[in-house]
Structures are given as C-alpha cells and as structure tokens.
C-alpha atoms as a PDB file:
ATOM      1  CA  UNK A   1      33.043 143.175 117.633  1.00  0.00           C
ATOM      2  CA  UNK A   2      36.364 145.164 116.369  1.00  0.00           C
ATOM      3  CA  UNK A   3      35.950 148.866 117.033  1.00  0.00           C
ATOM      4  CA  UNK A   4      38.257 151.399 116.487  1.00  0.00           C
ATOM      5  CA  UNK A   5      40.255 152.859 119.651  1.00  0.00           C
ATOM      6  CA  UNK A   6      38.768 155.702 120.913  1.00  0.00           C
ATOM      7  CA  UNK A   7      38.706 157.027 124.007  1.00  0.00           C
ATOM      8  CA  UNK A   8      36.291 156.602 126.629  1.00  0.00           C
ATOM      9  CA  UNK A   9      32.816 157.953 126.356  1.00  0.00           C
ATOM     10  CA  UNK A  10      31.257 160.515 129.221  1.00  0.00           C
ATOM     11  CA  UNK A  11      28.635 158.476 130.748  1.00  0.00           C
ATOM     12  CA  UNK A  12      25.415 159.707 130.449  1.00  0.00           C
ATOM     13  CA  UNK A  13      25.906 160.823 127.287  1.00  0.00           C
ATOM     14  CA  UNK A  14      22.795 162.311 125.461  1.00  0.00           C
ATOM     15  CA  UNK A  15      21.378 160.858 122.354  1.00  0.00           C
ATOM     16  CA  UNK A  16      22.389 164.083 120.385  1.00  0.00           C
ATOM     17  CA  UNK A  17      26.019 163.988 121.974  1.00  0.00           C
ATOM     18  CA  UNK A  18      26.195 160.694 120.845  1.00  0.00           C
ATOM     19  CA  UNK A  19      24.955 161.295 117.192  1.00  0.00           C
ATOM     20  CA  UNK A  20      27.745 164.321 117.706  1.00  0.00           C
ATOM     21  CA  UNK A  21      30.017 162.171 118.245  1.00  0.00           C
ATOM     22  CA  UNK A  22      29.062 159.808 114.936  1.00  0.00           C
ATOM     23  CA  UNK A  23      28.994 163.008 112.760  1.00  0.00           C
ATOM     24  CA  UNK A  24      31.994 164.544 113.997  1.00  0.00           C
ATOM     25  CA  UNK A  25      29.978 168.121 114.997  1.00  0.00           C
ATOM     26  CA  UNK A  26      29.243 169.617 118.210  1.00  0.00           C
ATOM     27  CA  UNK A  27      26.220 168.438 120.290  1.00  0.00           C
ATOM     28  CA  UNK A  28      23.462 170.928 120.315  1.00  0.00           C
ATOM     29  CA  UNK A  29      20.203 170.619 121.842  1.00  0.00           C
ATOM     30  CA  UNK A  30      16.801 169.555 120.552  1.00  0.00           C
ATOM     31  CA  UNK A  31      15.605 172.500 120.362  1.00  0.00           C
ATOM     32  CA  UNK A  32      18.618 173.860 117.810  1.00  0.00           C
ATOM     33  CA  UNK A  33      17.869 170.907 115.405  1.00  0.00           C
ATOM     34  CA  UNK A  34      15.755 170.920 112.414  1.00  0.00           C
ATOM     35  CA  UNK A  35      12.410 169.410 113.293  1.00  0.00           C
ATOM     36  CA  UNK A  36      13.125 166.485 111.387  1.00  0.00           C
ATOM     37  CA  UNK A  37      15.921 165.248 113.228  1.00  0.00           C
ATOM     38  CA  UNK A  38      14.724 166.683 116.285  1.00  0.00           C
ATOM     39  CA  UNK A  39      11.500 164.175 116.006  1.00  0.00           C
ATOM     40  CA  UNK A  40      14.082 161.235 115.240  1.00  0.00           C
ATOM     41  CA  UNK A  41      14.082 162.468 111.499  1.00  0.00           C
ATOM     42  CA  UNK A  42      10.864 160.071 110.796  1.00  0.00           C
ATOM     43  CA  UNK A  43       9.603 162.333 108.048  1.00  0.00           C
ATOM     44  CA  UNK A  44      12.314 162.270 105.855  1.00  0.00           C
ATOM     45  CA  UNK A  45      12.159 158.679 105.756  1.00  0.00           C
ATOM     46  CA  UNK A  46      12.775 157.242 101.757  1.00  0.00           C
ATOM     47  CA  UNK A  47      11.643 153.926 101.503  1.00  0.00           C
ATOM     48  CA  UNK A  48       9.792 153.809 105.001  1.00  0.00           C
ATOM     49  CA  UNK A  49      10.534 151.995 108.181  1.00  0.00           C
ATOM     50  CA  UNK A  50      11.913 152.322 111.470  1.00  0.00           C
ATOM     51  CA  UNK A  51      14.447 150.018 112.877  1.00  0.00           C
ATOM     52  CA  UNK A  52      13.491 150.853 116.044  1.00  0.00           C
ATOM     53  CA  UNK A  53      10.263 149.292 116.069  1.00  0.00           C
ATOM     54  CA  UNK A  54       9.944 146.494 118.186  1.00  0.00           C
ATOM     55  CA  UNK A  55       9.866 144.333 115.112  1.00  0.00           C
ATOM     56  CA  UNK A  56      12.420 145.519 112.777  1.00  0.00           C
ATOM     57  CA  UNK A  57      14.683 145.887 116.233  1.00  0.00           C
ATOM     58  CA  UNK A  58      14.508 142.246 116.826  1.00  0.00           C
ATOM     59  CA  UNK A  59      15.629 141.628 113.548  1.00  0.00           C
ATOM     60  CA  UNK A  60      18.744 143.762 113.731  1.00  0.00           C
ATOM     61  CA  UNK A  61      19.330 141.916 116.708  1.00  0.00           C
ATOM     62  CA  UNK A  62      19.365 138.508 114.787  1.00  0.00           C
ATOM     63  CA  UNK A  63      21.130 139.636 112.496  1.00  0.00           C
ATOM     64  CA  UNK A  64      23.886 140.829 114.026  1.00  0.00           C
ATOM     65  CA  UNK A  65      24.331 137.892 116.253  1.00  0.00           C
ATOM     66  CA  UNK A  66      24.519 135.518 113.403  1.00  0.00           C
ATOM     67  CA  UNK A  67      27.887 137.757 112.197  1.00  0.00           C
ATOM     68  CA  UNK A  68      29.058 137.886 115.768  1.00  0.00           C
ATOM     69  CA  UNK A  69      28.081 134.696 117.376  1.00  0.00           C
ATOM     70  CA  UNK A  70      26.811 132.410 114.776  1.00  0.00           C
ATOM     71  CA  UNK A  71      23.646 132.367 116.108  1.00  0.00           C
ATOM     72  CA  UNK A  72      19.980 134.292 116.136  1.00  0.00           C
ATOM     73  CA  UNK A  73      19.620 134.183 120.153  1.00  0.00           C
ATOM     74  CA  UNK A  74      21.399 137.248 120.612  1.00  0.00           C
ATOM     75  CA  UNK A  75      20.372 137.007 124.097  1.00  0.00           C
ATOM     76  CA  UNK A  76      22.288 134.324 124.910  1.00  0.00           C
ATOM     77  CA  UNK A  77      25.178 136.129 124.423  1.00  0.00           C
ATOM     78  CA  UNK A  78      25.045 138.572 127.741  1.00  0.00           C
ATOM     79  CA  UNK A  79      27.572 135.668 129.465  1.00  0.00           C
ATOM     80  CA  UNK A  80      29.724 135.827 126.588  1.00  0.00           C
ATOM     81  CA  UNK A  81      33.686 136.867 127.141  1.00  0.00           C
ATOM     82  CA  UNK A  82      36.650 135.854 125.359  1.00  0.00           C
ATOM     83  CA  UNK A  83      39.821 137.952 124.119  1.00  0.00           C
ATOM     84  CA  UNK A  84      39.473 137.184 120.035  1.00  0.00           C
ATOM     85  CA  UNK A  85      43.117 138.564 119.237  1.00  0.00           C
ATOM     86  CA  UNK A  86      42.255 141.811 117.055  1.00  0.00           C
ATOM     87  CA  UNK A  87      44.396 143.413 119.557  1.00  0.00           C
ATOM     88  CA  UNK A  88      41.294 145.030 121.548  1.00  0.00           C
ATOM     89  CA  UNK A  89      41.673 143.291 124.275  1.00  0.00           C
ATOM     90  CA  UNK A  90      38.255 141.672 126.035  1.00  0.00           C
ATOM     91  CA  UNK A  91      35.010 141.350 123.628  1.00  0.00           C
ATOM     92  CA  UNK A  92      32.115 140.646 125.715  1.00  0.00           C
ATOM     93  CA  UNK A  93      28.356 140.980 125.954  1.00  0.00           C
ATOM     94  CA  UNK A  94      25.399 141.115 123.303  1.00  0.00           C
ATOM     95  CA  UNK A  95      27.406 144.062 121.558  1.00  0.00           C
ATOM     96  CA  UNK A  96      30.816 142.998 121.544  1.00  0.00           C
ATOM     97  CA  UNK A  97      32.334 145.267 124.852  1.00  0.00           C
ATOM     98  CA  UNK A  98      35.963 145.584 124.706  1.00  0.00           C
ATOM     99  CA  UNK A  99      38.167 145.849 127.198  1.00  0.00           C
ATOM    100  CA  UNK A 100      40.755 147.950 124.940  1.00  0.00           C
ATOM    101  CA  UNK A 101      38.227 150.931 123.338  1.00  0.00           C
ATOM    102  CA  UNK A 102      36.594 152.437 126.608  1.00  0.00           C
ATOM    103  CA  UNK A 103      32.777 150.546 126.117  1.00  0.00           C
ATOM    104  CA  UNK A 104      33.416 147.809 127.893  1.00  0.00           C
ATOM    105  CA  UNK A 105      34.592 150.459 130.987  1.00  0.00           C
ATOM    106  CA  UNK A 106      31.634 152.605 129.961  1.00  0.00           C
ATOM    107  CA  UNK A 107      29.528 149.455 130.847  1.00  0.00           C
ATOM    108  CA  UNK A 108      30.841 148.297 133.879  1.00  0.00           C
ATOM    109  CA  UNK A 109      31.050 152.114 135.122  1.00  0.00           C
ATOM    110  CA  UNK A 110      26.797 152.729 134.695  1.00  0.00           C
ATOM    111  CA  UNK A 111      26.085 149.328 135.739  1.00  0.00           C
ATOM    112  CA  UNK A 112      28.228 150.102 138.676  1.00  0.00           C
ATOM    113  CA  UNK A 113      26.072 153.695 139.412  1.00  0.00           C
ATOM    114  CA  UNK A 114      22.805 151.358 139.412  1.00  0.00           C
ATOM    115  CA  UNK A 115      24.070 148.364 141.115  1.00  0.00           C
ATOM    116  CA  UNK A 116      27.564 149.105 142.951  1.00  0.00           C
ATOM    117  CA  UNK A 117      27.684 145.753 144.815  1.00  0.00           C
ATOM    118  CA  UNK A 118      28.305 144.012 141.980  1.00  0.00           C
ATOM    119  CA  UNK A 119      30.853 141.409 141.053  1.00  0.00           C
ATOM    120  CA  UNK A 120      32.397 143.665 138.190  1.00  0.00           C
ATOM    121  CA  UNK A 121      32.840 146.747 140.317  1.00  0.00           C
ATOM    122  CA  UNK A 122      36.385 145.775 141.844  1.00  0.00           C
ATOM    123  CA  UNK A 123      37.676 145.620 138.216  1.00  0.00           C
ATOM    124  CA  UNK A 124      36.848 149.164 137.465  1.00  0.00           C
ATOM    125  CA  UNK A 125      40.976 150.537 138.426  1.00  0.00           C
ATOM    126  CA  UNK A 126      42.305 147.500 135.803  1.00  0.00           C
ATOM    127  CA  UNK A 127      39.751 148.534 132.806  1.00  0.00           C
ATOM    128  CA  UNK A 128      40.492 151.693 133.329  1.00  0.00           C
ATOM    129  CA  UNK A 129      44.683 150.783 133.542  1.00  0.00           C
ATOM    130  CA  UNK A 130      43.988 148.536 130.199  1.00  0.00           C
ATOM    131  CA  UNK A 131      41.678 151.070 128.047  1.00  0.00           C
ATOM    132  CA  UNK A 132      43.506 152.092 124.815  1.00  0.00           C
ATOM    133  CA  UNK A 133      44.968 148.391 125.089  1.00  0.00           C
ATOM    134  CA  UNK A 134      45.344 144.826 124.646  1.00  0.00           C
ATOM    135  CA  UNK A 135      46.441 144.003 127.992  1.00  0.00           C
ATOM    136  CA  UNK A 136      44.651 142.097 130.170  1.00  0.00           C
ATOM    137  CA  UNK A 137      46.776 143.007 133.460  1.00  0.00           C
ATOM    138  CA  UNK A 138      44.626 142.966 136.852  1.00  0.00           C
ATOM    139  CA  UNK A 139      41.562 140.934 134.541  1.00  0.00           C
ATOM    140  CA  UNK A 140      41.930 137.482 133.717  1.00  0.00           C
ATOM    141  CA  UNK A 141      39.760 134.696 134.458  1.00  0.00           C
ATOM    142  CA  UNK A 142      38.828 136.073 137.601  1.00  0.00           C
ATOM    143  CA  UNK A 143      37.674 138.896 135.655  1.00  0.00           C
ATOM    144  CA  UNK A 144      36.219 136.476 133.152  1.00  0.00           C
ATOM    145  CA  UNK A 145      34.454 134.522 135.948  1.00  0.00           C
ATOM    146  CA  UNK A 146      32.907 137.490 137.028  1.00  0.00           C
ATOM    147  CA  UNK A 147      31.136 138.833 133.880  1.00  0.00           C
ATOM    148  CA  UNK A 148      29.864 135.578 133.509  1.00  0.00           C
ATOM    149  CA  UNK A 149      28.357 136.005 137.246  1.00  0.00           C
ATOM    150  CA  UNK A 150      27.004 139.768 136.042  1.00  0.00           C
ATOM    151  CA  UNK A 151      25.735 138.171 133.233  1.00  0.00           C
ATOM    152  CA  UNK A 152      22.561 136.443 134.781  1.00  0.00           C
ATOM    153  CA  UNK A 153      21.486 138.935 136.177  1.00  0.00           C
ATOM    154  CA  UNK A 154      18.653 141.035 135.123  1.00  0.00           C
ATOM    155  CA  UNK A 155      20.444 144.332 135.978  1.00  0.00           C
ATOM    156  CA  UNK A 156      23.311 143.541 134.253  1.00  0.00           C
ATOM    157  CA  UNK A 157      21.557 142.409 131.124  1.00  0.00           C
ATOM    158  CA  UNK A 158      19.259 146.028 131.183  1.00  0.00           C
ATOM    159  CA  UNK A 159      22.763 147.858 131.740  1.00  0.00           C
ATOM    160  CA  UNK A 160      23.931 145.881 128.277  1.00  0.00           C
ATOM    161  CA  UNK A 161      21.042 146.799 126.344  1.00  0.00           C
ATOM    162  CA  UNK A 162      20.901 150.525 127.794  1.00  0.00           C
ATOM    163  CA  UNK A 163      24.903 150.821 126.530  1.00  0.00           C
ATOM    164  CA  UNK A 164      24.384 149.164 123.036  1.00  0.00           C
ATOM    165  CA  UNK A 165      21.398 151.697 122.817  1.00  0.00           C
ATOM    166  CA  UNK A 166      22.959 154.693 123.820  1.00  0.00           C
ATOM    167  CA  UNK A 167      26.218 154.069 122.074  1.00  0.00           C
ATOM    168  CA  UNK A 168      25.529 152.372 119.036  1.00  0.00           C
ATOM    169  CA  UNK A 169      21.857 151.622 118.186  1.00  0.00           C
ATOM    170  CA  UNK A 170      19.921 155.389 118.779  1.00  0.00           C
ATOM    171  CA  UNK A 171      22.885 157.080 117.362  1.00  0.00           C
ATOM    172  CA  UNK A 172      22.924 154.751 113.967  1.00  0.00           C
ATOM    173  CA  UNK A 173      19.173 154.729 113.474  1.00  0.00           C
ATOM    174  CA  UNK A 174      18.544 158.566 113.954  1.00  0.00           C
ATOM    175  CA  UNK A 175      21.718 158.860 111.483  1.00  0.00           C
ATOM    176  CA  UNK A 176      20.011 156.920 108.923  1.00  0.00           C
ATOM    177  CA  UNK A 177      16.713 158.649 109.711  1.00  0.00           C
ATOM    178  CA  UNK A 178      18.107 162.104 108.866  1.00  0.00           C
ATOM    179  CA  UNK A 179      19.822 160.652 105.639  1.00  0.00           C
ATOM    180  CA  UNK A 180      16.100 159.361 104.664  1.00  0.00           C
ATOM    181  CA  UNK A 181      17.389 155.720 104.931  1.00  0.00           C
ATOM    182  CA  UNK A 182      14.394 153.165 105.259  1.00  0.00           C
ATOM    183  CA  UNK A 183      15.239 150.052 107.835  1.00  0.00           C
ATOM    184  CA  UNK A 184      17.843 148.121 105.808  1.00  0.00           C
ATOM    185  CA  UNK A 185      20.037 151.785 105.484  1.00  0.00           C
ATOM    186  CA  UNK A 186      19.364 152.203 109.123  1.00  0.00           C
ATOM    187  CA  UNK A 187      20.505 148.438 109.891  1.00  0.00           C
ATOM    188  CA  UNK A 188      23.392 149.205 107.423  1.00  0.00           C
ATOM    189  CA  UNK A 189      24.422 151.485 109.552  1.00  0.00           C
ATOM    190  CA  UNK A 190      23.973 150.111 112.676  1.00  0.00           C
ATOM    191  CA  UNK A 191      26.247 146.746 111.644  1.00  0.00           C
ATOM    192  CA  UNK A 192      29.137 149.253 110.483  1.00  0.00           C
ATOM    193  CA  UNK A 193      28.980 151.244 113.735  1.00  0.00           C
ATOM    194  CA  UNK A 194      29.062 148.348 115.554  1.00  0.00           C
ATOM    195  CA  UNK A 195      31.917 147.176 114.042  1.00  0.00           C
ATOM    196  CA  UNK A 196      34.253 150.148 113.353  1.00  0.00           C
ATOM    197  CA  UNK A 197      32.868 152.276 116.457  1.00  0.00           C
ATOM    198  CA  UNK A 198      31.753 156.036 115.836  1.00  0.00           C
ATOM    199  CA  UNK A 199      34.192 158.923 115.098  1.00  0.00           C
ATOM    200  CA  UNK A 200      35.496 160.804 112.373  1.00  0.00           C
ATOM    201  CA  UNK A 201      38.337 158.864 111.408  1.00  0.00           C
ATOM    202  CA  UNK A 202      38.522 157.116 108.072  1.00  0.00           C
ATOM    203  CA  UNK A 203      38.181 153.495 109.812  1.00  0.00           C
ATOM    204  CA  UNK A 204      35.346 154.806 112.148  1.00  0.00           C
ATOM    205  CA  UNK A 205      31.853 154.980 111.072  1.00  0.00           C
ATOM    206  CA  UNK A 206      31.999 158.417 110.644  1.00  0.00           C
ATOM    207  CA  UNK A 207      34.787 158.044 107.961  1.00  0.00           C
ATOM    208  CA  UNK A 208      32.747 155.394 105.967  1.00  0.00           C
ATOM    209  CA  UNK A 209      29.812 157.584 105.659  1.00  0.00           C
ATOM    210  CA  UNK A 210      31.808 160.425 104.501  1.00  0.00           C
ATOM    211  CA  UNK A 211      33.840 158.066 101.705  1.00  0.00           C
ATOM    212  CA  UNK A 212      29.717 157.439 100.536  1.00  0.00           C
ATOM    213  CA  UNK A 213      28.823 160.545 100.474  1.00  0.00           C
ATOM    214  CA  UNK A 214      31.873 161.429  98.538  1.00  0.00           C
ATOM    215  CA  UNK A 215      30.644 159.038  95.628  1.00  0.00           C
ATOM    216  CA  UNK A 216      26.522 159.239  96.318  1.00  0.00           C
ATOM    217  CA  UNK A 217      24.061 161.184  97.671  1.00  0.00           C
ATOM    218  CA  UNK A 218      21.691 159.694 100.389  1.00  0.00           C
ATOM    219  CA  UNK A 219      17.770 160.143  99.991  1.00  0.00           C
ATOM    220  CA  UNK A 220      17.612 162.941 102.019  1.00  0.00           C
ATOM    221  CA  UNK A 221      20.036 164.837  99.849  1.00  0.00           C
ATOM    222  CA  UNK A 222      18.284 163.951  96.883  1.00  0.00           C
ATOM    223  CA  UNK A 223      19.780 160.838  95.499  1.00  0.00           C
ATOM    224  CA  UNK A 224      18.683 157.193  95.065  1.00  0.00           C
ATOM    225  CA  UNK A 225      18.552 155.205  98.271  1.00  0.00           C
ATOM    226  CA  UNK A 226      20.341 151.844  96.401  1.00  0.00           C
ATOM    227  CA  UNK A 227      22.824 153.937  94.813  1.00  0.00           C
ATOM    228  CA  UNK A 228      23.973 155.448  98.244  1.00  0.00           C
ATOM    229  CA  UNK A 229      23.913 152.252 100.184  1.00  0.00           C
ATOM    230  CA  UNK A 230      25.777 150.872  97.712  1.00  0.00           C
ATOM    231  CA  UNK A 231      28.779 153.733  98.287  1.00  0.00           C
ATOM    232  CA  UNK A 232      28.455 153.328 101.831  1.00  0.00           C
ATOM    233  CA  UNK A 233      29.306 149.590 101.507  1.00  0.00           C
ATOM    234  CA  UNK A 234      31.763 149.879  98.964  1.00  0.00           C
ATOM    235  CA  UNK A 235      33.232 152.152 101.606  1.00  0.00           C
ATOM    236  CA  UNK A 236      32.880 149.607 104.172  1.00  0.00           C
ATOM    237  CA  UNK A 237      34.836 146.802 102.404  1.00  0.00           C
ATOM    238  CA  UNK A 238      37.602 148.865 101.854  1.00  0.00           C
ATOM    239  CA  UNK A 239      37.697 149.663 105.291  1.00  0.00           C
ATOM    240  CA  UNK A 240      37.376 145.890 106.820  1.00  0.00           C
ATOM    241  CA  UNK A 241      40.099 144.621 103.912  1.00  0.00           C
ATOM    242  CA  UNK A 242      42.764 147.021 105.855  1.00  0.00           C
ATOM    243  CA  UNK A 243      42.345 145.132 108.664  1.00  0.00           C
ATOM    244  CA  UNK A 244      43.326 141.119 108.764  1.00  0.00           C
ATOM    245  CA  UNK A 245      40.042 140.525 111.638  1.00  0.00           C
ATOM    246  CA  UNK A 246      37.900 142.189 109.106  1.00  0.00           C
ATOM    247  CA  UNK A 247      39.194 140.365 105.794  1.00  0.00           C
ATOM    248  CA  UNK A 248      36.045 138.348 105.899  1.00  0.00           C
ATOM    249  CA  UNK A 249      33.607 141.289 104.069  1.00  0.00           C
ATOM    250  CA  UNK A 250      30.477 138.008 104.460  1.00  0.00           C
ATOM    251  CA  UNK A 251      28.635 139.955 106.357  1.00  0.00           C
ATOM    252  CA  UNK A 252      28.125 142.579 103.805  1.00  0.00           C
ATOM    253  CA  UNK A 253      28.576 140.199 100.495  1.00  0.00           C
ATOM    254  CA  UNK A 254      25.904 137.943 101.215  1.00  0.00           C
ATOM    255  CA  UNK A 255      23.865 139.487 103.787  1.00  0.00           C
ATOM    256  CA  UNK A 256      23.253 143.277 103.644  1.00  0.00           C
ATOM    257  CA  UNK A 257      23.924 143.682  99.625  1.00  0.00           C
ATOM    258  CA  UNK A 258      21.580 140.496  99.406  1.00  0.00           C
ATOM    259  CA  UNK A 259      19.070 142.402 101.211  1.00  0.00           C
ATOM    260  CA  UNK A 260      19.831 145.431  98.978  1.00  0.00           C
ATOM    261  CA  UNK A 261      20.195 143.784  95.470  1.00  0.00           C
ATOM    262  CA  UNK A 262      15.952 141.755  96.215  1.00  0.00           C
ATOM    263  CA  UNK A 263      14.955 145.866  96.806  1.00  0.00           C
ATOM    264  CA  UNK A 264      13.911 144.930 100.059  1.00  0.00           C
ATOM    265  CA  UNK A 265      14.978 148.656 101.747  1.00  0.00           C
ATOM    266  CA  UNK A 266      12.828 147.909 104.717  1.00  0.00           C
ATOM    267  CA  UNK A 267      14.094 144.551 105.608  1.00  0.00           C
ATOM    268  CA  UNK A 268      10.319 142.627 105.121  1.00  0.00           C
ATOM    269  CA  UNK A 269      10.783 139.167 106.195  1.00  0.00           C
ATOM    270  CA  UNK A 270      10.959 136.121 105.354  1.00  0.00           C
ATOM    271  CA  UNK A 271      14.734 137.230 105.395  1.00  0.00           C
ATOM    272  CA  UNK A 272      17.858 134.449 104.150  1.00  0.00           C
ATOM    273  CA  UNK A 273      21.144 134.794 103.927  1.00  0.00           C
ATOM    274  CA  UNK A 274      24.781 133.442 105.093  1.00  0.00           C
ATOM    275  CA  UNK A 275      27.477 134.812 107.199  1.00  0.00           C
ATOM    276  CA  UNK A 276      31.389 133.171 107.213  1.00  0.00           C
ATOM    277  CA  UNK A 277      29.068 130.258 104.538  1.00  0.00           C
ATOM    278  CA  UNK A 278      26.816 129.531 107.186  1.00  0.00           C
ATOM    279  CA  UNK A 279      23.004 129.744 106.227  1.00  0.00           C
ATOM    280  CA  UNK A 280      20.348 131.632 108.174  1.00  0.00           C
ATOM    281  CA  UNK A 281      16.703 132.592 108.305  1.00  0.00           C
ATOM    282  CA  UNK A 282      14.024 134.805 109.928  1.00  0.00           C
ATOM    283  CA  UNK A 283      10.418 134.046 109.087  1.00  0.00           C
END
C-alpha cells in the first residue's frame, strides 16, 4: 500500500475524527450531525448496499488483496513485511502498514496498550525515529522477524483488523454512505483511501474526492451515481500517474470501472476481473 505522508494519527481516534480527518473539517459529535450521517448515512443510500455487511466486507477484502498481494486470502497476509521501494519505508500487514506514514506506529502502539509483552513493543523508539521516512535505522530483519512472530497471533491479527477499520474502512464507507454511494462507490472509496491515505491534500483521498466533485455531483447531491464515480476515478488516475509506484492504474481499468461500466453499483457477485493482467474471481 503507498499512502501519502502524514503524520501520525491520535490513537483512539473516534469514527467521526477519523471521517474529520478524510473530509478535511473538524470532528463534531454524533449528536451535531445530520441524522443521516449520524446513523452511518444508510438512508441516503442511491443504488443500495452496505459494504459493511459481512458479505459485501469480505468481498472488499478480496478484492483488495488481489491488487496488493495477488491473491484473495487476504488473511494470509497478517505475516506479510517487506520494504517495496516507494520510499515509505516498511509495508506490512493485511492493509499495507508503513513504517514511513505513522500507521504502521499507530499499530504497533494499540497493539502494544492491549498486549505490551509483545515482540513488537521494543521497536516502538525506532518507528517512531523513522516515521515521516524511508529509513529503516534500529528495524531490520530483527524487526522483520518479529512482525512475522506478532503475526500468528490472534491479538495481533484483531489489532490489524481494528486499525484498518478505524483508519481506513469505517471512515471510507460512512463517506460513501453520506454521498449516497451504493457498495461499489463505497469500495471505490475504500481502495483509494487505502492507497493514497486520508487528508486534504490533492494526492490524499480527500483531494481526489474534491477533484470529483469539482466535475460531478454524487447521489446525495443530486447527480447520477455512474457519472460521479466516474469523476472520482478519473481523479484517481491522475493522481496514481504522478507517482512511478502507482503508474500501473489496473486496479481501476479493469477492476473497479469493470464493475462500474456492467451497472453493477452494489458489487452482486459472481464478480471477474484482472489486476497487473492477472485474472480473478468471486462466486
């Protein structure tokens, strides 16, 4: 995964801090939001469906996995850890942790609070020395040897899932709730934020959105559901082309836009398409 720098994250951060954070306004509590959003925005849903049903969740899973690890188990990929040269430093875990944009340290730091005799725990000073960076001063293998130990663990693996959550998944799906996205718009979102981390500037997720909604309106503004996703990838590409680890634009050109060009907004399996030329399937 190649997210922007940013810095690090306040653990514990709340579900609407962290769709504050996406959006680029202040955090406010549930009780100052419209009742829409407030209730996960499920009524202003345009084509229907919720990513974050068990199903659909699986799926984004999959999906995701096959861009990042050519592969559907996703859940093999807790162990993985390897530095992939974007200049990021570490990517690791089902989400793509890196050393060098403060998640990976976000991690290690809440599965530490849980757990804090845990093989990760001594690295906390070095991630926190190499954050903003490449470097992988006071890390190496031994650091490499010991996610890898973390890894089969259950904690650990609960500590992954709670991070991508709270990070990246809630914050994406309420996102495209509000906007009246239906499962594929939600997904949409989810890959990009994923990818280009949240924040307001022009190569974070929060930039994309805002080069879409420059050129479309979303459903819950009014507009046509196709014609916004379509602006938000457009947006994307031009994003990922700036950017030599992101030339590749597969995952959008013949998965998501695949998706989007057979109308099926709320990702119905059975489900084909290829990533980097390489063929998958969910039935």
């Amino acid at each position: 995964m190649r997210k922007t720098m940013r810095p690090a994250l306040v653990a514990g951060l709340t579900a609407a801090s962290a769709l504050a954070l996406v959006l680029g306004t202040p955090a406010v509590s549930a009780a100052a939001v419209p009742a829409p959003l407030a209730a996960s925005a499920s009524s202003v849903l345009g084509s229907g469906g919720d990513l974050a049903s068990p199903e659909k969740k699986e799926i984004a899973m999959e999906l995701v996995s096959s861009a990042e690890n050519s592969s559907l188990d996703w859940k093999k990929q807790y162990s993985y850890i390897e530095d992939i040269g974007d200049g990021r430093g570490y990517t690791a875990g089902i989400i793509g942790f890196c050393s060098g944009t403060g998640d990976m340290l976000e991690l290690v730091q809440a599965y530490t609070k849980s757990v804090p005799d845990n093989p990760l725990a001594k690295f906390l000073p070095a991630l926190e020395k190499v954050n903003g960076s490449a470097s992988h001063e006071g890390l190496g293998s031994a650091f490499e040897s010991a996610w890898k130990e973390a890894s089969a663990t259950k904690e650990f693996q609960a500590a992954q899932d709670s991070e991508r959550d709270r990070v990246y998944f809630d914050p994406a799906v309420n996102q495209g709730k509000s906007d009246g996205l239906g499962a594929l718009g939600q997904f949409i979102y989810y890959d990009a934020i994923v990818m280009h981390g949240p924040g307001t500037s022009t190569d974070s997720f929060g930039g994309i959105r805002d080069a879409a909604l420059a050129k479309a309106k979303p459903p819950a503004q009014g507009g046509d559901e196709t014609a916004y996703l379509k602006a938000f990838l457009d947006a994307r590409k031009v994003v990922m082309k700036k950017e030599e680890a992101h030339a590749d634009t597969s995952r959008v050109d013949t998965e998501q836009l695949v998706f989007l060009n057979d109308g099926n907004l709320d990702l119905h399996t059975p489900l084909k398409w290829k990533v980097y030329g390489d063929p998958y399937e969910i039935s």
